[in-house]
Protein backbone atom coordinates (compact mmCIF):
# COMPACT_ATOMS: atom_id res chain seq x y z
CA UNK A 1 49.58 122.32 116.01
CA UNK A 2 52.24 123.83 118.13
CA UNK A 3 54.09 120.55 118.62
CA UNK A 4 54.07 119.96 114.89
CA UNK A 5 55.00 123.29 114.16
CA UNK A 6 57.82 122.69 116.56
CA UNK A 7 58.86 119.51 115.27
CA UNK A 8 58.78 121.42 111.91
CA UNK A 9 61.35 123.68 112.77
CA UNK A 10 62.96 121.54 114.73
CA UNK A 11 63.76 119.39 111.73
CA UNK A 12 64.50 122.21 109.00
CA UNK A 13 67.22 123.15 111.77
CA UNK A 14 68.93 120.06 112.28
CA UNK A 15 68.76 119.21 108.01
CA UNK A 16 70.14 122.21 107.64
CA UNK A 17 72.80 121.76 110.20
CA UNK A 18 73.38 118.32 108.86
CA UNK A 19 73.66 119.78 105.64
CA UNK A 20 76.40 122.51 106.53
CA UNK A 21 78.30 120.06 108.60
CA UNK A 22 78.42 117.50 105.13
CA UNK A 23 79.46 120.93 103.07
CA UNK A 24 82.47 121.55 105.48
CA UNK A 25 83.73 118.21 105.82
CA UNK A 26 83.61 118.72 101.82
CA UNK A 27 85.77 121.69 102.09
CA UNK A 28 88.93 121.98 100.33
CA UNK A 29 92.02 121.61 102.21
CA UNK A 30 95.09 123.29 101.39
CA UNK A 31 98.91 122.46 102.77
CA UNK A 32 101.87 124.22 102.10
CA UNK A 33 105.14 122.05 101.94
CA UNK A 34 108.79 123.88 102.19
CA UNK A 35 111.69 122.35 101.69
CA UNK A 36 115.45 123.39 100.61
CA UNK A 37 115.75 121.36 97.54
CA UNK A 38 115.31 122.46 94.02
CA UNK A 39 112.63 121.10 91.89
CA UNK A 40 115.75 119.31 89.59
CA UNK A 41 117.08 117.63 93.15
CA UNK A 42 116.47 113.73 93.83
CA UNK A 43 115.17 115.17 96.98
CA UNK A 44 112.72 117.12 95.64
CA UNK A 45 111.32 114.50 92.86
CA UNK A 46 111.77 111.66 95.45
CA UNK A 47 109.00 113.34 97.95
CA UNK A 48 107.80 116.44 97.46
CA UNK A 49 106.96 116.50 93.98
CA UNK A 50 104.85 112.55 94.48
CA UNK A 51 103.84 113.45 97.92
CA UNK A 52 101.58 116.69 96.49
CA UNK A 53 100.59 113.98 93.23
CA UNK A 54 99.46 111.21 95.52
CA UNK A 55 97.58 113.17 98.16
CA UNK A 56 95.79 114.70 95.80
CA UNK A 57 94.59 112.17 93.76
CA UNK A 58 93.99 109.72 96.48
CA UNK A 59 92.01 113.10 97.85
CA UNK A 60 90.22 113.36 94.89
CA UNK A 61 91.32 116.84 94.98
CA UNK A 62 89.57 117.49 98.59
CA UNK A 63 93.24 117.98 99.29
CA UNK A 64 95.91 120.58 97.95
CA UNK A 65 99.17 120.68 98.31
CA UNK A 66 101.01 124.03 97.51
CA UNK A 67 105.04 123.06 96.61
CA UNK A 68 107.47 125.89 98.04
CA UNK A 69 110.80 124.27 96.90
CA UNK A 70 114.33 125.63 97.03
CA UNK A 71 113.94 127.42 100.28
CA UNK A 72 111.50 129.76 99.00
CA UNK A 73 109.55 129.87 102.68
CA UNK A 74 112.80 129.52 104.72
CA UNK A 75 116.11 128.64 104.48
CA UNK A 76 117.09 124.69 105.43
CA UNK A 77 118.23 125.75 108.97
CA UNK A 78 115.10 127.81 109.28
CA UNK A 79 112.54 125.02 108.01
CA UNK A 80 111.84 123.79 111.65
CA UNK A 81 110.69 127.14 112.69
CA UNK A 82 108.93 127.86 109.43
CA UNK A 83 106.64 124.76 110.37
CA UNK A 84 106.84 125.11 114.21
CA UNK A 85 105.23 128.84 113.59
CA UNK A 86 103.22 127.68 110.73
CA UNK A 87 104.85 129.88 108.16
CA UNK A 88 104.36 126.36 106.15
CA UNK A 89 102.09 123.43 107.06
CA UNK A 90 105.05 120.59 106.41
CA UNK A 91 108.53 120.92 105.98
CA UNK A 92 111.10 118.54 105.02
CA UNK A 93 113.72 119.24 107.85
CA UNK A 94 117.53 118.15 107.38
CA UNK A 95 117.79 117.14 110.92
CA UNK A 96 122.04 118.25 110.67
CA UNK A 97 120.86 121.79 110.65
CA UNK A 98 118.13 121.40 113.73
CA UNK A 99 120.34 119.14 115.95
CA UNK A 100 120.34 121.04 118.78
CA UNK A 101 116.52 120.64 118.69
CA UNK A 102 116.43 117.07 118.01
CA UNK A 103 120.10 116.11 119.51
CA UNK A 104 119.09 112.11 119.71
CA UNK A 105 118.16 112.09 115.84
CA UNK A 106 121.28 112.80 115.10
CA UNK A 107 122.19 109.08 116.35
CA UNK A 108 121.25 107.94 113.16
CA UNK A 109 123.81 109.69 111.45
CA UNK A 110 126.74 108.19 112.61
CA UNK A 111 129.14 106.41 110.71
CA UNK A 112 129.45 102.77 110.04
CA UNK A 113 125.71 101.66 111.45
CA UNK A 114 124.63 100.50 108.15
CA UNK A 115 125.43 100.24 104.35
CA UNK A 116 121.82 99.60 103.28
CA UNK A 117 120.40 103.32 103.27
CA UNK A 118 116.77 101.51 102.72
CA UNK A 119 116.84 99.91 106.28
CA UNK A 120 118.38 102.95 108.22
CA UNK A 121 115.52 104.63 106.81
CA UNK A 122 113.27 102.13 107.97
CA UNK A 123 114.85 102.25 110.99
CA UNK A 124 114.78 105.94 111.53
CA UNK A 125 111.12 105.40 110.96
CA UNK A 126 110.86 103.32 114.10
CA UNK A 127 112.65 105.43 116.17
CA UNK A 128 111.35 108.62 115.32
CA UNK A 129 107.48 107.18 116.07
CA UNK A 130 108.57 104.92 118.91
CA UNK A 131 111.59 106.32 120.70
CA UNK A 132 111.42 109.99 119.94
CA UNK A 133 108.03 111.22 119.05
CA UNK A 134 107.62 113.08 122.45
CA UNK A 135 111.07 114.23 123.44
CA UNK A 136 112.12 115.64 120.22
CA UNK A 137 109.26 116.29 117.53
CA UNK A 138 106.06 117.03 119.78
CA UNK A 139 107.99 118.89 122.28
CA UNK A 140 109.11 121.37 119.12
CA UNK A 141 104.95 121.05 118.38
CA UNK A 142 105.92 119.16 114.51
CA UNK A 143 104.92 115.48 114.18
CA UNK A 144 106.79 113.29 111.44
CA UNK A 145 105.13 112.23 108.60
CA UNK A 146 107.91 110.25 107.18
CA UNK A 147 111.77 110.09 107.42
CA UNK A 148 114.90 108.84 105.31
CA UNK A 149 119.03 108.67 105.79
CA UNK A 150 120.70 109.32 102.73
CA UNK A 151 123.35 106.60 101.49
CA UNK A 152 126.76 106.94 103.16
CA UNK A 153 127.98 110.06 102.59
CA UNK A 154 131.40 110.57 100.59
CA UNK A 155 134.51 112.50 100.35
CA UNK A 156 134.80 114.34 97.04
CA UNK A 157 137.46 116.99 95.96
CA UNK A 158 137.73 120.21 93.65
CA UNK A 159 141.46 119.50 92.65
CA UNK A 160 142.90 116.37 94.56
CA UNK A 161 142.71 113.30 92.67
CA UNK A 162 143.88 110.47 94.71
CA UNK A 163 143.50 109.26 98.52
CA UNK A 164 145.54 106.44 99.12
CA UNK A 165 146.25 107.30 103.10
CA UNK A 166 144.07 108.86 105.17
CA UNK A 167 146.90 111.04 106.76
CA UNK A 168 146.45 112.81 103.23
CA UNK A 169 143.07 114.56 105.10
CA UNK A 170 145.13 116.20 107.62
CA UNK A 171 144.29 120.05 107.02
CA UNK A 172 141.98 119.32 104.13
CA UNK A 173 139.56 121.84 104.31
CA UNK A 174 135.97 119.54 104.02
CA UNK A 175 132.18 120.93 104.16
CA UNK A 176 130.40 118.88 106.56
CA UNK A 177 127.04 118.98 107.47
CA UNK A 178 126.02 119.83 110.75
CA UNK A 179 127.49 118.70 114.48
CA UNK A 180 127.80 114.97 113.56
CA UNK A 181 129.66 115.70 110.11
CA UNK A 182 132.02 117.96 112.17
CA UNK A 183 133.34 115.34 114.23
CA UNK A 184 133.49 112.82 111.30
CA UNK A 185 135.72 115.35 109.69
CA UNK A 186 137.41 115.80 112.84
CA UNK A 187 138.08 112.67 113.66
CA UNK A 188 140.03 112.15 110.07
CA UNK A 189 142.34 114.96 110.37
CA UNK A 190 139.95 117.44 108.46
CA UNK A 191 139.34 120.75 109.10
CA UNK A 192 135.34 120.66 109.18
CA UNK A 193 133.81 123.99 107.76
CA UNK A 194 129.89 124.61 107.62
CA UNK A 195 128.73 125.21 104.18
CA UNK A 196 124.76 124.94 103.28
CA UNK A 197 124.46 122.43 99.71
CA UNK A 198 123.26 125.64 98.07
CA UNK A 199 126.47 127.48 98.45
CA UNK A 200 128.80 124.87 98.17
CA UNK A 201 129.69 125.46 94.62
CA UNK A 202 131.09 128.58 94.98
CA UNK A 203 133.04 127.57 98.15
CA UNK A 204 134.89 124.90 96.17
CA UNK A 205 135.19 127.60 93.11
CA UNK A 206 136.82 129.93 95.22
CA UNK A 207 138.93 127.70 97.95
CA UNK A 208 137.00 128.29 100.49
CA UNK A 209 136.84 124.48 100.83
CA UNK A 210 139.00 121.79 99.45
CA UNK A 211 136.69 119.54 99.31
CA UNK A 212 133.18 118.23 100.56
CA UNK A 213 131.42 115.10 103.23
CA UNK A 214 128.17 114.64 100.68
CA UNK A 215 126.15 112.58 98.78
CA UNK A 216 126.36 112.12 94.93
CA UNK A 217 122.70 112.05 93.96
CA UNK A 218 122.50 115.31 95.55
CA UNK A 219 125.56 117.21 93.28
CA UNK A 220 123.58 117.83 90.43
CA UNK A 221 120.72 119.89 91.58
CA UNK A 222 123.15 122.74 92.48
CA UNK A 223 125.68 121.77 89.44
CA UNK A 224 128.55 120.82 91.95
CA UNK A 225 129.68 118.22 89.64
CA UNK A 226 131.20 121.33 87.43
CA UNK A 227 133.65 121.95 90.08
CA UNK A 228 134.76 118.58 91.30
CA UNK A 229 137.92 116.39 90.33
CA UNK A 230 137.30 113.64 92.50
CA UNK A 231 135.21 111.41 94.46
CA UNK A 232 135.21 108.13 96.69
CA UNK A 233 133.02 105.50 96.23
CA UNK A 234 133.52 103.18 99.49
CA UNK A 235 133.68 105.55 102.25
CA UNK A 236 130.98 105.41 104.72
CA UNK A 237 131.29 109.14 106.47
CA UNK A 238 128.07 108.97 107.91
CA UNK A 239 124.73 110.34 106.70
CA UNK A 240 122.51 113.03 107.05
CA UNK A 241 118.83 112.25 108.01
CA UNK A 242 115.59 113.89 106.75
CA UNK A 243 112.32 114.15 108.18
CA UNK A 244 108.93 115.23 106.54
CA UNK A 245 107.30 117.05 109.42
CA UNK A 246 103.66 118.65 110.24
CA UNK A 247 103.05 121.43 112.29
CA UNK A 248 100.94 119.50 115.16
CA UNK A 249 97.97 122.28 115.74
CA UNK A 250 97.42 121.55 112.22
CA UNK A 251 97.61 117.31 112.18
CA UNK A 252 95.31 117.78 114.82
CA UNK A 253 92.72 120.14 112.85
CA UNK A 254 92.71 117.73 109.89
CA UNK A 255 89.53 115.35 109.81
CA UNK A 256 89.99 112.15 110.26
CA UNK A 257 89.87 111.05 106.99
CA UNK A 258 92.59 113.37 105.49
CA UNK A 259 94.87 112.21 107.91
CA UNK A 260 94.15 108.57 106.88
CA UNK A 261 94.89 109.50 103.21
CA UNK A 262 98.06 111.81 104.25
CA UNK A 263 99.45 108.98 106.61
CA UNK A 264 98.92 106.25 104.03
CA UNK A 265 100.48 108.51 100.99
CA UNK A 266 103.40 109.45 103.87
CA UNK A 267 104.75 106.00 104.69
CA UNK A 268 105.18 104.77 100.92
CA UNK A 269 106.96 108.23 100.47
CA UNK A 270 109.33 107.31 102.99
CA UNK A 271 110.24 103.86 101.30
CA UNK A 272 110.57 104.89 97.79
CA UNK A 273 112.23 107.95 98.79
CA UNK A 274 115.42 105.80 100.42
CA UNK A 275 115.13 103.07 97.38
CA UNK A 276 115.10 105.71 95.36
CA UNK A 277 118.65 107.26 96.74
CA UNK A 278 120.27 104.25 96.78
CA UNK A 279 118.80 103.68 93.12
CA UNK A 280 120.35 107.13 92.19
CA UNK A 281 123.87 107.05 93.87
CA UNK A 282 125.09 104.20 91.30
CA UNK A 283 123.60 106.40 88.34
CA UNK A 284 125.19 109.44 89.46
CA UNK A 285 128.66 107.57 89.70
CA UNK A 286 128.28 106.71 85.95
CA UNK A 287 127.16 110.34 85.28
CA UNK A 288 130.15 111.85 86.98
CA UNK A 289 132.58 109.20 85.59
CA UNK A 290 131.53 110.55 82.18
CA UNK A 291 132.07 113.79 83.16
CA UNK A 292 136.08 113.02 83.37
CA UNK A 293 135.43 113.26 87.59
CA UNK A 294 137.55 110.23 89.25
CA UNK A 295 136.23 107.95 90.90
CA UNK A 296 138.36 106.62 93.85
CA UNK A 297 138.13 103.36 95.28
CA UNK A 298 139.51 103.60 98.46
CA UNK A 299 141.75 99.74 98.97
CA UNK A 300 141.31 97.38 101.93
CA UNK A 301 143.89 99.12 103.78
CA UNK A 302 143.03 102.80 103.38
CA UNK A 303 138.89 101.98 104.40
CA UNK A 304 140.50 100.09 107.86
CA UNK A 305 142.30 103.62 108.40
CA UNK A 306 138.97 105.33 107.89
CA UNK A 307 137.16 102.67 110.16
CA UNK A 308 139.86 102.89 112.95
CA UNK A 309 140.04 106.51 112.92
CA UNK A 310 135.79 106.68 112.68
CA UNK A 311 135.72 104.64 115.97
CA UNK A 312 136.16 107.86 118.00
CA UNK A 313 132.97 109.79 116.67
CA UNK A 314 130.41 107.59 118.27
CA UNK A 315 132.00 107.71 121.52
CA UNK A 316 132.29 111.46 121.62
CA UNK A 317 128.41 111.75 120.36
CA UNK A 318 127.55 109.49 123.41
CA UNK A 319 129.52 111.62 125.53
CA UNK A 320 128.37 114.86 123.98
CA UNK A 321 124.34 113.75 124.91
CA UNK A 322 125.05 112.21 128.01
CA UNK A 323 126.89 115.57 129.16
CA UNK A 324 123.43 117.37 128.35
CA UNK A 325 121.52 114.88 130.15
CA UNK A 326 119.99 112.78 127.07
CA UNK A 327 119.84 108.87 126.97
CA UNK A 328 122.40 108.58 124.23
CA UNK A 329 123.30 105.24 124.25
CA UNK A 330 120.06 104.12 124.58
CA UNK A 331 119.08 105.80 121.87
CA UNK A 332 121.76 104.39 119.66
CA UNK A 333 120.71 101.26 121.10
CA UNK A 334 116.95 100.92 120.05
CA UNK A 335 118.75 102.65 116.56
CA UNK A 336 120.98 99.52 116.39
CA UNK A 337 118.09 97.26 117.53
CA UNK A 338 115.82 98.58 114.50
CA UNK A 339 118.39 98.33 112.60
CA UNK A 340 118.68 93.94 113.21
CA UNK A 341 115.11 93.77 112.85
């Protein structure tokens, strides 16, 4: 009678152990997500707005994501720490305002490595999970979820309306974004000033800049477009590279099977977000033509200028990282290599 007793109790114990352990592996998970963009930016509707839809459903609501767009949670240069100290759970990082944290990424945002945005972002991908996961994301305790490069970034003016030399940059005032976008502008007779997307209107309102290294899909979201005469349309002044990062204590907390769903949703966010950039840059060319902005098609002879004078940025990055000790041309290396694959 004792042994059955025993076995009695025994059994109500481990049921109902069984039975909590089923109800929290049932229990709702919830994820914050920061990021700097506006809920009207491509940025924005390109990840984090189907990145929240897709987890969820594919979830079947086990998982929530909570949006915090337009820096609500931290501003862009703060994101990294906002995720690092889990102030947010994910953060979409612009990796010019971090790069003394993540110095190699950077590599991908050189000039002239590629005119197909959709394979440097595929080959970001490989470099951040082969190449750079431990030196530069685990070591800051974030792991990427997925990453992009923006199209080639362009020049674009508030009252200048034609570029037919590139000596004409000499003294232009230009917003660049972060180190690498400093030495582009640099390196073309610029004067490089540091102006976050958000405030950029104003600085080309009130002269603060002349002018502005950017991307056209991205003008809209803070109305830029309202202050512009010009843009080019052939340049290729580098890029700026994003990555969709999660804090590590908390990757590692998830079960299993909500980091199958969140890895799965994560890598088809990172495909359509790049196709979707590219997609956008000719529409937003049309849009800003309409808007009575020129469009300037830099000739033959004026994009050789840019080229020869662009030759000098990837050898001062290279120098710059292997000054501080970092493999830099290796890194650009295995970029280059992903990039032929």
């Amino acid at each position: 009678m004792k042994i059955t007793n025993a076995l009695k109790v025994a059994g109500i114990a481990l049921a109902a152990s069984l039975a909590s352990t089923a109800l929290y592996a049932q229990e709702k998970i919830v994820l914050k997500y920061a990021d700097q963009f506006p809920l009207t930016h491509a940025g924005s509707k390109l990840s984090a707005q189907p990145f929240k839809q897709m987890v969820e459903e594919r979830s079947e609501g086990r998982i929530e994501v909570q949006l915090y767009p337009a820096e609500q949670l931290a501003k862009a240069a703060g994101l990294l720490d906002a995720v690092r100290n889990r102030v947010t759970d994910i953060a979409m990082v612009g990796v010019v305002y971090v790069s003394d944290r993540m110095p190699l990424t950077s590599a991908v945002e050189l000039p002239g490595l590629f005119t197909d945005s959709v394979a440097g972002s595929a080959a970001f991908t490989k470099l951040a999970q082969n190449d750079l996961l431990e030196s530069e994301y685990l070591r800051n305790g974030v792991r990427p979820l997925f990453t992009m490069v923006t199209p080639p970034y362009q020049a674009m003016f508030a009252k200048k309306t034609e570029l037919n030399d590139v000596s004409e940059l000499e003294g232009v005032k230009m917003r660049a974004a972060g180190a690498t976008g400093e030495l582009i502008a640099s390196s073309l007779g610029a004067v490089p000033v540091r102006v976050p997307a958000s405030d950029l209107y104003l600085a080309l309102e009130r002269g603060t800049v002349d002018g502005a290294i950017y991307n056209p899909p991205s003008l809209f979201a803070y109305k830029i477009e309202e202050v512009l005469s010009s843009i080019t349309t052939n340049a290729s002044l580098g890029t700026v590279a994003f990555a969709a990062l999660v804090n590590e204590d908390v990757w590692q907390g998830l079960p299993e099977d909500a980091r199958k769903v969140i890895s799965e949703v994560a890598t088809e966010i990172g495909e359509t977000m790049a196709a979707g950039f590219k997609d956008q840059t000719g529409s937003a060319y049309e849009k800003l033509e309409g808007l009575g902005i020129k469009l300037i098609e830099l000739s033959p002879e004026t994009q050789a200028q840019f080229t020869d004078k662009l030759q000098s940025v990837e050898a001062e990055w290279v120098k710059q990282m292997e000054g501080r000790g970092l493999p830099g041309q290796a890194t650009l290396d295995a970029y280059r290599s992903y990039l032929q694959e």
